[in-house]
Protein backbone atom coordinates (compact mmCIF):
# COMPACT_ATOMS: atom_id res chain seq x y z
CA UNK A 1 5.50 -18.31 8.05
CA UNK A 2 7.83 -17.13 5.34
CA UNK A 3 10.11 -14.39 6.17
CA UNK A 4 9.93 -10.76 4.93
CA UNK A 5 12.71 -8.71 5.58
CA UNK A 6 11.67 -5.60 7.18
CA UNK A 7 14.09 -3.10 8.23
CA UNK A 8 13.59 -0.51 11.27
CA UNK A 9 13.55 2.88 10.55
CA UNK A 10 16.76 4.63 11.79
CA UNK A 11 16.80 6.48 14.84
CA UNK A 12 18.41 9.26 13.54
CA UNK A 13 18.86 10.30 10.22
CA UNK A 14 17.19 13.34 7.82
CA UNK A 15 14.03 13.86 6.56
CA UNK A 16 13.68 11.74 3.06
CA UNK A 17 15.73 8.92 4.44
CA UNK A 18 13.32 8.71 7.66
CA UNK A 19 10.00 8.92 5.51
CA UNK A 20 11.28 6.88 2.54
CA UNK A 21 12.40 4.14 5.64
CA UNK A 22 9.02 4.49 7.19
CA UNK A 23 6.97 3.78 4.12
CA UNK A 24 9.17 1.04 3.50
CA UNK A 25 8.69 -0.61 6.49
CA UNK A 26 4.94 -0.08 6.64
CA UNK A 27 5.39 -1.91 3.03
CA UNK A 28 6.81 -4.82 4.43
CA UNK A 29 4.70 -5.12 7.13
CA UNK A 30 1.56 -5.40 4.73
CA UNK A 31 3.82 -8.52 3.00
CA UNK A 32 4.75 -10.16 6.22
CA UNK A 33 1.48 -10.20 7.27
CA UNK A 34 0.53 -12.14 4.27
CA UNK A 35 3.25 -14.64 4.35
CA UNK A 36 2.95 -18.22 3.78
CA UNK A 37 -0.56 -18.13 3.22
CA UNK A 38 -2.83 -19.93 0.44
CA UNK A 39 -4.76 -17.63 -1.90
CA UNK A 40 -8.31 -18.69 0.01
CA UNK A 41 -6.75 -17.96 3.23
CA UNK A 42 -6.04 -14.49 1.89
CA UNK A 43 -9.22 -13.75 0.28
CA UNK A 44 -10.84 -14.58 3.61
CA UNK A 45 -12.67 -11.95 4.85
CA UNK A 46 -12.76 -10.68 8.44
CA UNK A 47 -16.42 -10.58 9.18
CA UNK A 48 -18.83 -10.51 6.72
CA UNK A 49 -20.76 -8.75 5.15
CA UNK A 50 -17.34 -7.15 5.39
CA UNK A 51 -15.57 -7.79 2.04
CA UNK A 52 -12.24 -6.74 3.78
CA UNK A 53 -9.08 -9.79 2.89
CA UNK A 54 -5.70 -9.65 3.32
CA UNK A 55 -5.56 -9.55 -0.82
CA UNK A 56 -8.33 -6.87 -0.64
CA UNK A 57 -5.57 -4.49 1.36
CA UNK A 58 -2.44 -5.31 -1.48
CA UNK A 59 -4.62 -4.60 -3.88
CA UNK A 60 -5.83 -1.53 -2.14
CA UNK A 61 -2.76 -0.09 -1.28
CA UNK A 62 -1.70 -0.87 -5.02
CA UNK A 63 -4.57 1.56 -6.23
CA UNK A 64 -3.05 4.11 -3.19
CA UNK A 65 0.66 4.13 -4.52
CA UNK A 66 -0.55 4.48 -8.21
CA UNK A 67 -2.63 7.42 -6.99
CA UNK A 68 -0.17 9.48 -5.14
CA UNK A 69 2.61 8.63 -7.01
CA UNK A 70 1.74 7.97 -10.65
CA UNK A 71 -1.13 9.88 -10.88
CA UNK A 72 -0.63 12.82 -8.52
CA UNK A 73 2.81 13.26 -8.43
CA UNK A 74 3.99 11.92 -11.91
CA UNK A 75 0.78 13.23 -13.73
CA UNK A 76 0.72 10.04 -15.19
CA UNK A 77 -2.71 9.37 -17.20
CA UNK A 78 -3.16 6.28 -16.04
CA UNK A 79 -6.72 4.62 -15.00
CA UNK A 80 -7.18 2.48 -11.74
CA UNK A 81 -6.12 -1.39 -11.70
CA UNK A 82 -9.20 -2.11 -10.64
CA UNK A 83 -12.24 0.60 -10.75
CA UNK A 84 -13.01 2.39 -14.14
CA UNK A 85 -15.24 4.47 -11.60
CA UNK A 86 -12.20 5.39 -9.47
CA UNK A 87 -13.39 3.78 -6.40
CA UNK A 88 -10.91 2.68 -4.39
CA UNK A 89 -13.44 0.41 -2.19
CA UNK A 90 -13.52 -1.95 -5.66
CA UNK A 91 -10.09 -3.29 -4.67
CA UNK A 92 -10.64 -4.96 -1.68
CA UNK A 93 -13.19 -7.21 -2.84
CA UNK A 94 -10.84 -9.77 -3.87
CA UNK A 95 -12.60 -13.10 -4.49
CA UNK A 96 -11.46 -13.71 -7.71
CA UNK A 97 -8.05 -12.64 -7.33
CA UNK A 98 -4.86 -14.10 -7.05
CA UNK A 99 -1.51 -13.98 -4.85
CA UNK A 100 0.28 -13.64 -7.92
CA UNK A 101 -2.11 -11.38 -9.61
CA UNK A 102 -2.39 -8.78 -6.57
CA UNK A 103 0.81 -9.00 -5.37
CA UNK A 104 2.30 -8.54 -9.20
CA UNK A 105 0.17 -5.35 -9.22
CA UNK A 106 1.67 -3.89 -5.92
CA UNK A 107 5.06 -4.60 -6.35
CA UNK A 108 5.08 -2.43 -9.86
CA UNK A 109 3.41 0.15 -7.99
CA UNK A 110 5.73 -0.13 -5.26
CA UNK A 111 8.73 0.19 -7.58
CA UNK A 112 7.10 3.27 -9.95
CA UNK A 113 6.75 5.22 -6.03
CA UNK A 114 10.09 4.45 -5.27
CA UNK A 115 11.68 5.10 -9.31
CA UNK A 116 8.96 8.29 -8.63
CA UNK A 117 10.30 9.63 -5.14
CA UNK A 118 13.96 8.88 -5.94
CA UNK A 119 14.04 11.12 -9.31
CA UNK A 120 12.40 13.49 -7.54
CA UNK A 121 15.18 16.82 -6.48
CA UNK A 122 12.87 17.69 -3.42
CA UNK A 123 10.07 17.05 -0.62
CA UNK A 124 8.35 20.17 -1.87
CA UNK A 125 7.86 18.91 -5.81
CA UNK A 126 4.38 19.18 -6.21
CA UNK A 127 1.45 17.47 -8.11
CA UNK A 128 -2.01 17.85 -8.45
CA UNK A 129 -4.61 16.46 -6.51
CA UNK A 130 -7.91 16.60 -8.48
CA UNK A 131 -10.15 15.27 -5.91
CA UNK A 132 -8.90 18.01 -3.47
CA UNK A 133 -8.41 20.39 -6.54
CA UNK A 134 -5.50 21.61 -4.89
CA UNK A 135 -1.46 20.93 -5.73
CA UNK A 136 0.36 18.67 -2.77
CA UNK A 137 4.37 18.01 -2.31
CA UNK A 138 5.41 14.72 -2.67
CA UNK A 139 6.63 15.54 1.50
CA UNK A 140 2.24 14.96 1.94
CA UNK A 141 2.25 12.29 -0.20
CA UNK A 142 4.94 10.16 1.60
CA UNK A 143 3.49 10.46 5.24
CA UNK A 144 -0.13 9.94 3.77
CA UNK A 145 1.07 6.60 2.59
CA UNK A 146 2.88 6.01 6.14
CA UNK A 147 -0.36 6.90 7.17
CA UNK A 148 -2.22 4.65 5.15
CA UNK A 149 -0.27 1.57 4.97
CA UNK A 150 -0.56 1.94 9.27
CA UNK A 151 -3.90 2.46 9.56
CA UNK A 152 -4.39 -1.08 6.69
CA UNK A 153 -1.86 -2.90 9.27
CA UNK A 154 -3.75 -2.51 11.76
CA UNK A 155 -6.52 -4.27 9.84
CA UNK A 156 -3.97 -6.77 8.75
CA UNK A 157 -3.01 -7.91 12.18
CA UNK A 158 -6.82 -8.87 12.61
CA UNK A 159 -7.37 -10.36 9.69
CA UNK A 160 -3.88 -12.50 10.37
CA UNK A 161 -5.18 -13.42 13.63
CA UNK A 162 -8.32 -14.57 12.81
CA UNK A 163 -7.01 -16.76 9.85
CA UNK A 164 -4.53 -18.70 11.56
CA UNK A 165 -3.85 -16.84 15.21
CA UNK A 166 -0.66 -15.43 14.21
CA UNK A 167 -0.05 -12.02 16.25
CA UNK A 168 2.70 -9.78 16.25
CA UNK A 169 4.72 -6.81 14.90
């Protein structure tokens, strides 16, 4: 297995730094748990009729930080990588896709959220979400993502296992 580096949150510290270190880490958890794998292994999917892959969740959670961040936050008019419908579900069936293609994808989302979050003077900036036609601060946006990103880990440590057995953190 390749190594990711993945830094801890810190223990103490203020507000931004601790959700900006969370998401982070819940980032590179989502890589690690993809290291040294082939493109089939990551397009493998957990049980089917389950479309659900390892490449399924980057490209996923590339749709996600676009969202919040470009779209929401930004107001960025920007369509999703993957759905012209805006369905979010389109992303994880990835059996035509590519390492390189959904991991190329993620990373510039990853860096527009970070560019995004780092310009940004405050927690309490808001944007508009138009599926919840209501206006969110960027504060909601970051622990939705912590939120997300955990909840897809915890799918990634399955899907891990049941590729090649390898458990852990």
């Amino acid at each position: 297995m390749e190594t990711t580096d993945r830094t801890g949150p810190p223990l103490t510290g203020g507000e931004r730094e601790t959700l900006r270190a969370f998401l982070d880490f819940h980032r590179a958890t989502l890589a690690m748990k993809c290291d040294g794998l082939s493109d089939e292994d990551l397009r493998r999917r957990s049980m089917p009729p389950s479309t659900l892959t390892l490449l399924g969740l980057v490209r996923h959670m590339a749709e996600v930080e676009r969202t919040w961040f470009r779209r929401v936050i930004n107001a960025e008019d920007v369509p999703l990588v993957w759905s012209d419908e805006g369905d979010y579900q389109a992303a994880y069936d990835a059996t035509t896709s590519t390492r390189s293609e959904a991991f190329t994808a993620w990373q510039t989302e990853v860096e527009h959220a970070r560019r995004i979050e780092l310009a940004a003077e405050s927690l309490d900036m808001t944007g508009h979400q138009p599926r919840w036609n209501a206006d969110v601060s960027l504060r909601l946006v970051m622990l939705h993502l912590i939120h997300e990103y955990a909840r897809h880990n915890g799918h990634a440590d399955l899907l891990r296992e049941g590729i090649d057995g390898v458990v852990g953190a």
